[in-house]
N, C-alpha and C. Protein backbone atom coordinates (compact mmCIF):
# COMPACT_ATOMS: atom_id res chain seq x y z
N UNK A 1 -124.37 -49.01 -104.64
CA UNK A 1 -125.70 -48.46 -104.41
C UNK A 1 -125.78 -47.87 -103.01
N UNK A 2 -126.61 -46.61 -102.37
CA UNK A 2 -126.74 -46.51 -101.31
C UNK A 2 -128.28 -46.07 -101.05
N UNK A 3 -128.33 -45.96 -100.10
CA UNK A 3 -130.01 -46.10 -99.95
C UNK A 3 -131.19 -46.51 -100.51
N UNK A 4 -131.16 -48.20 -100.05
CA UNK A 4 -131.84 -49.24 -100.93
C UNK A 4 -132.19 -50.00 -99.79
N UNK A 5 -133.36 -50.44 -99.67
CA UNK A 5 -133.89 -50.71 -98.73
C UNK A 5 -133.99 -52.34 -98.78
N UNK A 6 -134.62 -52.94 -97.72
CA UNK A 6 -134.60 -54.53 -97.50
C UNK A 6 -135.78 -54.80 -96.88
N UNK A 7 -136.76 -55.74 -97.86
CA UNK A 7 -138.03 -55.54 -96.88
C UNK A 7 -138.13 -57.62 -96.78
N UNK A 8 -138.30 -57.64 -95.88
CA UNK A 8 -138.66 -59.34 -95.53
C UNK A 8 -140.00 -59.04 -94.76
N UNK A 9 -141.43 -59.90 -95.51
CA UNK A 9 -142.22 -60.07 -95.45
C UNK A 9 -142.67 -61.66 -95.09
N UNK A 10 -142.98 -61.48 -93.89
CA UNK A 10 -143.40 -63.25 -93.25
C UNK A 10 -144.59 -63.04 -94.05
N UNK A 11 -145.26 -65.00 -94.18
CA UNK A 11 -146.91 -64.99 -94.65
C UNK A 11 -147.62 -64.96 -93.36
N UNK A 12 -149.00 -64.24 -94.22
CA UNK A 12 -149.87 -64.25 -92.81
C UNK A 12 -149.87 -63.61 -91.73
N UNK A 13 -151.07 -63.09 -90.99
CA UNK A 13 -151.31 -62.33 -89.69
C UNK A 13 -149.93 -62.61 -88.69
N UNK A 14 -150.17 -64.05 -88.67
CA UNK A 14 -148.53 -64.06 -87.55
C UNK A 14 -147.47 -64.91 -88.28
N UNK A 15 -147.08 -64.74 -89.06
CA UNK A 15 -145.60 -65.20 -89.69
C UNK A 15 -144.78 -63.85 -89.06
N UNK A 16 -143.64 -64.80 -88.99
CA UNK A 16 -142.52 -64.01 -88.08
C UNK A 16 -141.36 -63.95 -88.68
N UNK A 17 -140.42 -63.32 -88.26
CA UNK A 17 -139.22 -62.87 -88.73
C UNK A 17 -138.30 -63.18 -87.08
N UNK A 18 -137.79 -64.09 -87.52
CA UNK A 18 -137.38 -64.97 -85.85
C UNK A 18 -135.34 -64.48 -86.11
N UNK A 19 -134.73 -63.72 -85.04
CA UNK A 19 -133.11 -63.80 -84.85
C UNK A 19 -132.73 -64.70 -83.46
N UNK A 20 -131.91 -65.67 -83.78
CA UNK A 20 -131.89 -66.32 -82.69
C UNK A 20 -130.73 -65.95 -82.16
N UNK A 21 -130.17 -65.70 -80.97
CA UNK A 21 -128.76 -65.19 -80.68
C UNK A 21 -128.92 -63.81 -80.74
N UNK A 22 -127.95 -63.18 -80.11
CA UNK A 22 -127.89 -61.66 -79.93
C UNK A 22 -127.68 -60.93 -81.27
N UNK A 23 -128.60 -60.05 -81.14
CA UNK A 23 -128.53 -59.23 -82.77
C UNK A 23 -128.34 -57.77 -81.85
N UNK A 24 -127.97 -56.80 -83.11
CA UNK A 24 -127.28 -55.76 -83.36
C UNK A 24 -128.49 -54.18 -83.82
N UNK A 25 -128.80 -53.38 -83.47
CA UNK A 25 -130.09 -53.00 -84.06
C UNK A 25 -129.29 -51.26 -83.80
N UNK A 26 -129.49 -50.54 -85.31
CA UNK A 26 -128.83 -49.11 -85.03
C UNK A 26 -130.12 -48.30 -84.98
N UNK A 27 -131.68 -48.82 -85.00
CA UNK A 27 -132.50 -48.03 -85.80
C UNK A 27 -133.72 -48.99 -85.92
N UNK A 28 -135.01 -48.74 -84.86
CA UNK A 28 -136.35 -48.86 -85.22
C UNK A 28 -136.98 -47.85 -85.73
N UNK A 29 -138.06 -48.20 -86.60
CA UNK A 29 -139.02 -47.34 -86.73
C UNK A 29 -139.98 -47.91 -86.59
N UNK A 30 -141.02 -47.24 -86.15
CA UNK A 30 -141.89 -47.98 -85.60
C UNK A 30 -143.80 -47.70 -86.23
N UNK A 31 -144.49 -48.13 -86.49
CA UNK A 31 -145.77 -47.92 -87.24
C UNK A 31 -146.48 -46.97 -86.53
N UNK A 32 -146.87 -45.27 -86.93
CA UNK A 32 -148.01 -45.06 -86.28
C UNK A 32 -149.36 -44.71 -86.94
N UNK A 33 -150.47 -45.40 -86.31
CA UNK A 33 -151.39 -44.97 -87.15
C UNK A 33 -151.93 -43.49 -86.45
N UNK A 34 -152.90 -42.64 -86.45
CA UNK A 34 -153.24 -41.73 -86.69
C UNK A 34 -155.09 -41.55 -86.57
N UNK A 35 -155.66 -40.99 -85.63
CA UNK A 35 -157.23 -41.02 -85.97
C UNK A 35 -157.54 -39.87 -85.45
N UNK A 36 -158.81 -39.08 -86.26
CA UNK A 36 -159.17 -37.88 -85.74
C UNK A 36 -160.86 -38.06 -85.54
N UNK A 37 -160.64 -39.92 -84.94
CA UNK A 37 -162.45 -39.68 -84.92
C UNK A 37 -162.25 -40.14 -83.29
N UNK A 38 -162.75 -39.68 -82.18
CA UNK A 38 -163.14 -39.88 -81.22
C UNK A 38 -163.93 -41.70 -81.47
N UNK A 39 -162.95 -42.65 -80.44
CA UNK A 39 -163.78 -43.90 -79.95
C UNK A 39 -163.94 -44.14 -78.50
N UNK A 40 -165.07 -44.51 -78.18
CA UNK A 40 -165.68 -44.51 -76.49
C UNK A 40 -164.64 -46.01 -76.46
N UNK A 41 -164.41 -46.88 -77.04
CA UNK A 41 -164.11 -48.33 -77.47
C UNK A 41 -163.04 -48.48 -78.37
N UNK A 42 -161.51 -47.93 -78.20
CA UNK A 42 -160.32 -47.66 -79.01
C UNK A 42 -159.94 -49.58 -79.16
N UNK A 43 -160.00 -50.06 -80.58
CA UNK A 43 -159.30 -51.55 -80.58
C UNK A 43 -158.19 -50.52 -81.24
N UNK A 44 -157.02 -51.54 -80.08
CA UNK A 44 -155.32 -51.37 -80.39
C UNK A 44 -155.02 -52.54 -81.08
N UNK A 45 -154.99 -52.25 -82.38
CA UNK A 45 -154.47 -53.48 -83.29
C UNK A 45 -153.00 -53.93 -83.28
N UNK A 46 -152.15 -54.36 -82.50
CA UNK A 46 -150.96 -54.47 -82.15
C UNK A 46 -150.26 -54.89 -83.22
N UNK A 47 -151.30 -55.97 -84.13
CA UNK A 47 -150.26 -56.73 -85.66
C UNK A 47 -149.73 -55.60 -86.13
N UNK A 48 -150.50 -54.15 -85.58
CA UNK A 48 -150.00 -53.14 -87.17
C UNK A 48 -150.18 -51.64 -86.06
N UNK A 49 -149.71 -51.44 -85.56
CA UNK A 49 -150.05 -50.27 -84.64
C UNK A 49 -149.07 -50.26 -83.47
N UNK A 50 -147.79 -49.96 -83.74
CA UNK A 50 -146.61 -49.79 -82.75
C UNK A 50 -147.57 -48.70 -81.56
N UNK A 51 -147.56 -47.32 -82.20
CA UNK A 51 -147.80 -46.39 -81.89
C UNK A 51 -149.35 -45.88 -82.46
N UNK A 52 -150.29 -45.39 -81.46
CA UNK A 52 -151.90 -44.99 -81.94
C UNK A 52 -151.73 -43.41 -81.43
N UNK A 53 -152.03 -42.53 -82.07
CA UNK A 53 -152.12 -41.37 -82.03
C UNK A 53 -153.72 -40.88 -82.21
N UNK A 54 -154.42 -40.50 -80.73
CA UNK A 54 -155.81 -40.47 -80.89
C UNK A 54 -155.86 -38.77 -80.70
N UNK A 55 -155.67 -37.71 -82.53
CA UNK A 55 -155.42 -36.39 -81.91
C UNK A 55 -156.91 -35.79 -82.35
N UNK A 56 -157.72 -36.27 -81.39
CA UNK A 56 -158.90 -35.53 -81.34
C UNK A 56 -159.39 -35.32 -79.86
N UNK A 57 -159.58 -34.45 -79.78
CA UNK A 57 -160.17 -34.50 -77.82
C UNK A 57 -161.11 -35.10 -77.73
N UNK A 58 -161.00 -35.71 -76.24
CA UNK A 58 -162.03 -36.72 -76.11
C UNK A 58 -163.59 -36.19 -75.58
N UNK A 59 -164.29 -36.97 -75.89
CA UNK A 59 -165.35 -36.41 -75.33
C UNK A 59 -166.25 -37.54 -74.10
N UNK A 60 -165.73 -38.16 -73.66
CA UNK A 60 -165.76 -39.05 -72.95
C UNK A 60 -164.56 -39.78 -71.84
N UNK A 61 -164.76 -40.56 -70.95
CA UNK A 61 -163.94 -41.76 -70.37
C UNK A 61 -163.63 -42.78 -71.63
N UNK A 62 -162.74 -43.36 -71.82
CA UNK A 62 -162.95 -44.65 -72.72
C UNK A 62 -161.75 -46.02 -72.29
N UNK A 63 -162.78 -46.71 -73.47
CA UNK A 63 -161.90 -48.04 -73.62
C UNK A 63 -160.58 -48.22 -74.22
N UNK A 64 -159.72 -49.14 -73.70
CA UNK A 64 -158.58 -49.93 -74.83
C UNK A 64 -158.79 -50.82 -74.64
N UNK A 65 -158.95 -51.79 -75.80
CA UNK A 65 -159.09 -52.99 -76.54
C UNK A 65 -157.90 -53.29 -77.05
N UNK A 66 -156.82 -53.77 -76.45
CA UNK A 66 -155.27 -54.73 -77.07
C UNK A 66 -156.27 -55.76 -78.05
N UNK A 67 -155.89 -55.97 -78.96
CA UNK A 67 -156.42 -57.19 -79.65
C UNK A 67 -155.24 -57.37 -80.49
N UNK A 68 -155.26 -58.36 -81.09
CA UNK A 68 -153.99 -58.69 -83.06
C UNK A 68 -154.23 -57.62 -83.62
N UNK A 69 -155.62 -57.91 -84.05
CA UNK A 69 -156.55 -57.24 -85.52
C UNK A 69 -157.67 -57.83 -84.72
N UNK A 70 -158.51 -57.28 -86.81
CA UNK A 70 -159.98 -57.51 -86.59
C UNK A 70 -160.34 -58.83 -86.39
N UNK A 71 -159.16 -59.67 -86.98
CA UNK A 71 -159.93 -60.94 -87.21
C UNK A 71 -158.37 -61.71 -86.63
N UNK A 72 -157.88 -61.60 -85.85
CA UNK A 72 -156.86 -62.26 -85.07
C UNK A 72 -156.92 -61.80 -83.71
N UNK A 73 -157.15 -62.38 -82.62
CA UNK A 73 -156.79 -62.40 -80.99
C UNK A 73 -155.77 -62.23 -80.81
N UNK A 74 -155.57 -61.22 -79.48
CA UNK A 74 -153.65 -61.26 -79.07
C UNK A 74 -153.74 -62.73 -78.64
N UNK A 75 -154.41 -63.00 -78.27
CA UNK A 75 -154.33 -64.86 -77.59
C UNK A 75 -153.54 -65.32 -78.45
N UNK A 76 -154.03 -65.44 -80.08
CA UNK A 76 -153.06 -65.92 -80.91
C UNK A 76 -151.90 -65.40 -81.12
N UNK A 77 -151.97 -64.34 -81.20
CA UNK A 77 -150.66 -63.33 -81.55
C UNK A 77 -149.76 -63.71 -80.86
N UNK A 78 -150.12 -63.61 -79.67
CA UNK A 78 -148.56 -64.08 -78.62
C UNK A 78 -148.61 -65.59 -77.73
N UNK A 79 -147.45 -66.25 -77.77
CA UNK A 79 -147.44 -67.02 -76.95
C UNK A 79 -147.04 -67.14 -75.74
N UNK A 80 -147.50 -68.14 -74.92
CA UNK A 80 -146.81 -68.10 -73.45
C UNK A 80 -145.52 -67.62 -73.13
N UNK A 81 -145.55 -66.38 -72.16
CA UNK A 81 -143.91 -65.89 -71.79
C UNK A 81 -143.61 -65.02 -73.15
N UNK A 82 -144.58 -64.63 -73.96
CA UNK A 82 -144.23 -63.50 -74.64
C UNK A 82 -144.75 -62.42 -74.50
N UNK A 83 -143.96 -60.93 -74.40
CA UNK A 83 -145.03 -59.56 -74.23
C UNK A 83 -145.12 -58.65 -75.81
N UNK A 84 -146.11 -57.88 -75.58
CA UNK A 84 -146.01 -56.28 -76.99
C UNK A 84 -146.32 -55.39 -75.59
N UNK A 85 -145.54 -54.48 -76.07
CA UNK A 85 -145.34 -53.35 -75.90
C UNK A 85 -145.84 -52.07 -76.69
N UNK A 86 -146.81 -51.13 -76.27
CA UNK A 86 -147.53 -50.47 -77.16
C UNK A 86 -147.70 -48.74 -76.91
N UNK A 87 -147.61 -47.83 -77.49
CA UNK A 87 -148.07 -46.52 -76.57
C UNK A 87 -149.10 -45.65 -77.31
N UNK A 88 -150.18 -45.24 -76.25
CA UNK A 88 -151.50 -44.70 -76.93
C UNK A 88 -151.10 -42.70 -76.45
N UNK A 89 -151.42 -42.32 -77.49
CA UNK A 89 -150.96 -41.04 -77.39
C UNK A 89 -152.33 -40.52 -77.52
N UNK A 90 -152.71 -39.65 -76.31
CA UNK A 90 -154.23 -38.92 -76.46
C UNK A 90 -154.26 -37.65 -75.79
N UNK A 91 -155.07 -36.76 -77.20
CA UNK A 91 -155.52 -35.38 -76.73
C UNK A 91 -156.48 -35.08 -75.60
N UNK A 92 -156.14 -34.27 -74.88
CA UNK A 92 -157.16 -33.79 -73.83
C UNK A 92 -157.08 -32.33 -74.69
N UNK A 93 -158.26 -31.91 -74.32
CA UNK A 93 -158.70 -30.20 -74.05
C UNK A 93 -159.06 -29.69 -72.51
N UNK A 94 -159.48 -29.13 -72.45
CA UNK A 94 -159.75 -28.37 -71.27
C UNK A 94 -160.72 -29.14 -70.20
N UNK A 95 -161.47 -29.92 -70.67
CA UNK A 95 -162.49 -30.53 -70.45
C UNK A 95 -161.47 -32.57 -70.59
N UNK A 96 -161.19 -32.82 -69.53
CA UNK A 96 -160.54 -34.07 -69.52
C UNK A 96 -161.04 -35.31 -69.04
N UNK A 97 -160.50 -36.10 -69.96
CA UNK A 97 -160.96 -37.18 -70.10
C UNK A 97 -159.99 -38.49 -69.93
N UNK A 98 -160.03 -39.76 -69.47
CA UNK A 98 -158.88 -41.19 -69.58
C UNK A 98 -159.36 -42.03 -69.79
N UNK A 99 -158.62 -42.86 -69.85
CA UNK A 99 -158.70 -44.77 -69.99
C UNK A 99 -159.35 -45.10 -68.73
N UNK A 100 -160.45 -44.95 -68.85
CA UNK A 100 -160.47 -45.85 -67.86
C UNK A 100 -160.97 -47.51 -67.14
N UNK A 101 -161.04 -48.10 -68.66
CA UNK A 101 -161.21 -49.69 -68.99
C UNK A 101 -160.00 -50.00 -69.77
N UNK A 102 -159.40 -51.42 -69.38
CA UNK A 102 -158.38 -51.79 -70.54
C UNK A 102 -158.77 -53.51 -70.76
N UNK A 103 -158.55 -53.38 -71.91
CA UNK A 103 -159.21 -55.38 -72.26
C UNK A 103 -158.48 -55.75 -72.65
N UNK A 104 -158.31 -57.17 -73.03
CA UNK A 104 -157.61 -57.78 -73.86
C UNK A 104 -158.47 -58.24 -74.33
N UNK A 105 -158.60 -58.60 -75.79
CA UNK A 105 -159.64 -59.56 -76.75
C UNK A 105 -161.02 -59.09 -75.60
N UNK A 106 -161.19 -58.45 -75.82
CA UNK A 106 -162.40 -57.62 -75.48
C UNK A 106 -162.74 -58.24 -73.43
N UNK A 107 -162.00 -58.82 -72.74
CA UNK A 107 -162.40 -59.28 -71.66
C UNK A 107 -161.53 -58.33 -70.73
N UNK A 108 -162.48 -57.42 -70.02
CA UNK A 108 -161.68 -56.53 -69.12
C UNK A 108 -160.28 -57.26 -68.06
N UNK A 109 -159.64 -56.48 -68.05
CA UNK A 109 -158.67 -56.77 -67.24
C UNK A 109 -158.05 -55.73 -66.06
N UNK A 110 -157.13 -56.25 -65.18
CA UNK A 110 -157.18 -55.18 -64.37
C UNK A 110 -154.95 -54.91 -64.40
N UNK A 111 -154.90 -53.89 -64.83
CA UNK A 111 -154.16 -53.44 -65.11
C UNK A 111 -153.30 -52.80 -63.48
N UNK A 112 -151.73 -53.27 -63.51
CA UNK A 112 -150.69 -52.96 -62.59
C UNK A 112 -150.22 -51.48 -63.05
N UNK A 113 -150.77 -50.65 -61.96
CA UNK A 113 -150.22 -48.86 -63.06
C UNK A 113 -148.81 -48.82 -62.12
N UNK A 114 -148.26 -47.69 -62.87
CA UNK A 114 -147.28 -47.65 -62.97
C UNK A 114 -147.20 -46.72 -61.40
N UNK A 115 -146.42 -46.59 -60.51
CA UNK A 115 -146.58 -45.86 -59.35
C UNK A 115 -147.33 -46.53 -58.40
N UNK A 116 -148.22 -47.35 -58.95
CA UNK A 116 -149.26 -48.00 -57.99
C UNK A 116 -150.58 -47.56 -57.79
N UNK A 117 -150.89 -46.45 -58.51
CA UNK A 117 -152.00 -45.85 -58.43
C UNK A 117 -152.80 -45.50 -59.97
N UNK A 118 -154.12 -46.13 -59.95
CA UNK A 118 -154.91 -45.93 -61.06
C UNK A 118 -155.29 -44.57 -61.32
N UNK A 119 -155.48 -44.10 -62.54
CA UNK A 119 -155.54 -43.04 -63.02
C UNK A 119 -157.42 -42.75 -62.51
N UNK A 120 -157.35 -41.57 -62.53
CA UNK A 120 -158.50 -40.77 -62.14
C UNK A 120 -159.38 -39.65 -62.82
N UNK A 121 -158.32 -39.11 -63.29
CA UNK A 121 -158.50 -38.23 -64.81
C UNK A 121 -157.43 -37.94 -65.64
N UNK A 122 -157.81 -37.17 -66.96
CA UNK A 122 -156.46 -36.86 -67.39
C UNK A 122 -156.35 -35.85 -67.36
N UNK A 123 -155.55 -34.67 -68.13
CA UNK A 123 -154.52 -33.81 -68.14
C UNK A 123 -155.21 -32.87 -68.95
N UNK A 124 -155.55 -31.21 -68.63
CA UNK A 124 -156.34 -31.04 -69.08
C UNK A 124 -155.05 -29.93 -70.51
N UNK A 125 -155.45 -29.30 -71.37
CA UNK A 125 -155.06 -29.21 -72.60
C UNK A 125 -153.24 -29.70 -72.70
N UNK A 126 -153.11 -31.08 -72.80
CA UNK A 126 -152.14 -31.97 -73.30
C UNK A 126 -152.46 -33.12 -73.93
N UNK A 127 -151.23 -33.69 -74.05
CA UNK A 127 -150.83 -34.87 -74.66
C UNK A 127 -150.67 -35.74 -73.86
N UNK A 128 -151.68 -36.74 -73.34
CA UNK A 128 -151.57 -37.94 -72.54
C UNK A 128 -150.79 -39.01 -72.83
N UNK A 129 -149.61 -39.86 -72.60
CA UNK A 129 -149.60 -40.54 -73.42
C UNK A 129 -149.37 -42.09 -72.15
N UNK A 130 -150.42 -42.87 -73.04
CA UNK A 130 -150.08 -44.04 -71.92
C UNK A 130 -149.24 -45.28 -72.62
N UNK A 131 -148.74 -46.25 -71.70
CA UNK A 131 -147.91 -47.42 -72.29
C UNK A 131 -148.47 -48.89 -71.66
N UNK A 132 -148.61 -49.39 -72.43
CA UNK A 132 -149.04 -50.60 -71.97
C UNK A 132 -148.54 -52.08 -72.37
N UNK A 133 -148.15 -52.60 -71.40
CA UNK A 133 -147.17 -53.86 -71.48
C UNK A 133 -148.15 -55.14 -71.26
N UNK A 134 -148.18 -56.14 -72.41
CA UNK A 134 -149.51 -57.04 -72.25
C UNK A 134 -148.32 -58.59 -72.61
N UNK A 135 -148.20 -59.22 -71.11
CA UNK A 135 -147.32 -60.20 -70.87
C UNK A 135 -148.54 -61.51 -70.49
N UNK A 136 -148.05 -62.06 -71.65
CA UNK A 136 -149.34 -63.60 -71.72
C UNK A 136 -148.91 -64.68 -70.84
N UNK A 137 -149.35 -64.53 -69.44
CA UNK A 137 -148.61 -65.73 -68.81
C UNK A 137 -149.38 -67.34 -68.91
N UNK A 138 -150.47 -67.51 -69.39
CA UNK A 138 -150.94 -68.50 -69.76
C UNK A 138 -152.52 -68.25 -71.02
N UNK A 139 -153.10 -69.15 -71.52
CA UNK A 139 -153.72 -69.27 -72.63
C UNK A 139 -155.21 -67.94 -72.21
N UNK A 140 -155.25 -67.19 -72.58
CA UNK A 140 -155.79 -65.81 -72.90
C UNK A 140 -155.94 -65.31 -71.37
N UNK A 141 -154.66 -65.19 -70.64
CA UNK A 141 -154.45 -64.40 -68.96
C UNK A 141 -153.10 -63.99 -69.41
N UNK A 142 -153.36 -62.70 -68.84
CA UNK A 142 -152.20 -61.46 -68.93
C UNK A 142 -151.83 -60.63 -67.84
N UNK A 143 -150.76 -60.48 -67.62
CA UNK A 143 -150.40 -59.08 -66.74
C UNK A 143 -150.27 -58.53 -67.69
N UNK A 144 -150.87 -56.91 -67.45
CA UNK A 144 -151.08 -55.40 -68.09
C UNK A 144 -150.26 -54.84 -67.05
N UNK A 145 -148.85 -53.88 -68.03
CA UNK A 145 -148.75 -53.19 -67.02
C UNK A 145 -148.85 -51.78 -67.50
N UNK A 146 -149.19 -51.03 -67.03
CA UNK A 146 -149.63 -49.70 -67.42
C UNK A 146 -149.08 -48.01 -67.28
N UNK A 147 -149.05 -47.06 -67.71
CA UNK A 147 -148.48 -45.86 -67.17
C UNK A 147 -149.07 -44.58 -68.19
N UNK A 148 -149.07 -43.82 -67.22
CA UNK A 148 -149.38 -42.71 -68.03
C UNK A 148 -149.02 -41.21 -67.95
N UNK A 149 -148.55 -40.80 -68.54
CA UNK A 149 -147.49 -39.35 -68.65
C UNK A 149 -148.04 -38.31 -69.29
N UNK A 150 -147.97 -37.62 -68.43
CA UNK A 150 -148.52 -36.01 -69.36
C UNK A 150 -147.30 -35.19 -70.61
N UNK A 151 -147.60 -34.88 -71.45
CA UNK A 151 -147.09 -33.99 -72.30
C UNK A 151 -147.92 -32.70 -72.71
N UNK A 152 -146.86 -31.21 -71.83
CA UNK A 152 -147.45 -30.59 -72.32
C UNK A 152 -146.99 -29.17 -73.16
N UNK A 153 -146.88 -28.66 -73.75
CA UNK A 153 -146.04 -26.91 -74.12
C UNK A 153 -146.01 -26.08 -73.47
């Protein structure tokens, strides 16, 4: 047989798929979801959202909300000394707009940018794309670390 796929499905919001020892990897793919509705208040559902693609221009400053899901906390999601890694891909037009709140489970936080310097605006007709590293060093406290890159044609 050739091209037949292998799907292992943990139960539940956080059932895991655990390799202990060094593994071998030729090939992620990674989940992206996709939205063409403008949110002042973006929740990054991390259980299911490698990659968020927000391709509508913004019409505002806005939020990111790291959370699990709707009905799971990253609190739960991750444990002590564990990080996700996530990247928000956003349209500007001419008229620009950024992040400029980031939460976890909805409690602002203050985010380590990348260079050392917090963003101010974004990029005006591109592809913003920011990354954000959410490392749980104790029971719902995080270092965020943050960055953000222009893409443009």
């Amino acid at each position: 047989d050739t091209n037949v796929g292998l799907t292992l499905t943990p139960k539940g919001d956080l059932g895991r798929i655990t390799l202990n020892g060094e593994s071998k990897i030729f090939g992620v793919f990674e989940n992206a979801f996709i939205t063409t509705t403008f949110q002042t208040t973006l929740n990054y559902d991390v259980l299911s959202q490698a990659v968020f693609y927000a391709n509508v221009a913004d019409t505002s400053n806005f939020t990111v909300n790291l959370r699990g899901n709707s009905s799971t906390a990253l609190n739960s999601a991750l444990a002590v000394g564990e990080s996700v890694t996530v990247a928000l891909l956003n349209r500007n037009d001419n008229t620009t707009y950024y992040n400029n709140v980031i939460q976890v489970d909805g409690t602002t936080v203050t985010a380590i940018w990348q260079g050392g310097s917090t963003p101010t605006t974004g990029n005006a007709s591109s592809t913003d794309v920011y990354t954000y590293t959410a490392l749980k060093t104790a029971a719902s406290t995080y270092v965020v670390l943050a960055s953000l890159t222009q893409f443009k044609a």
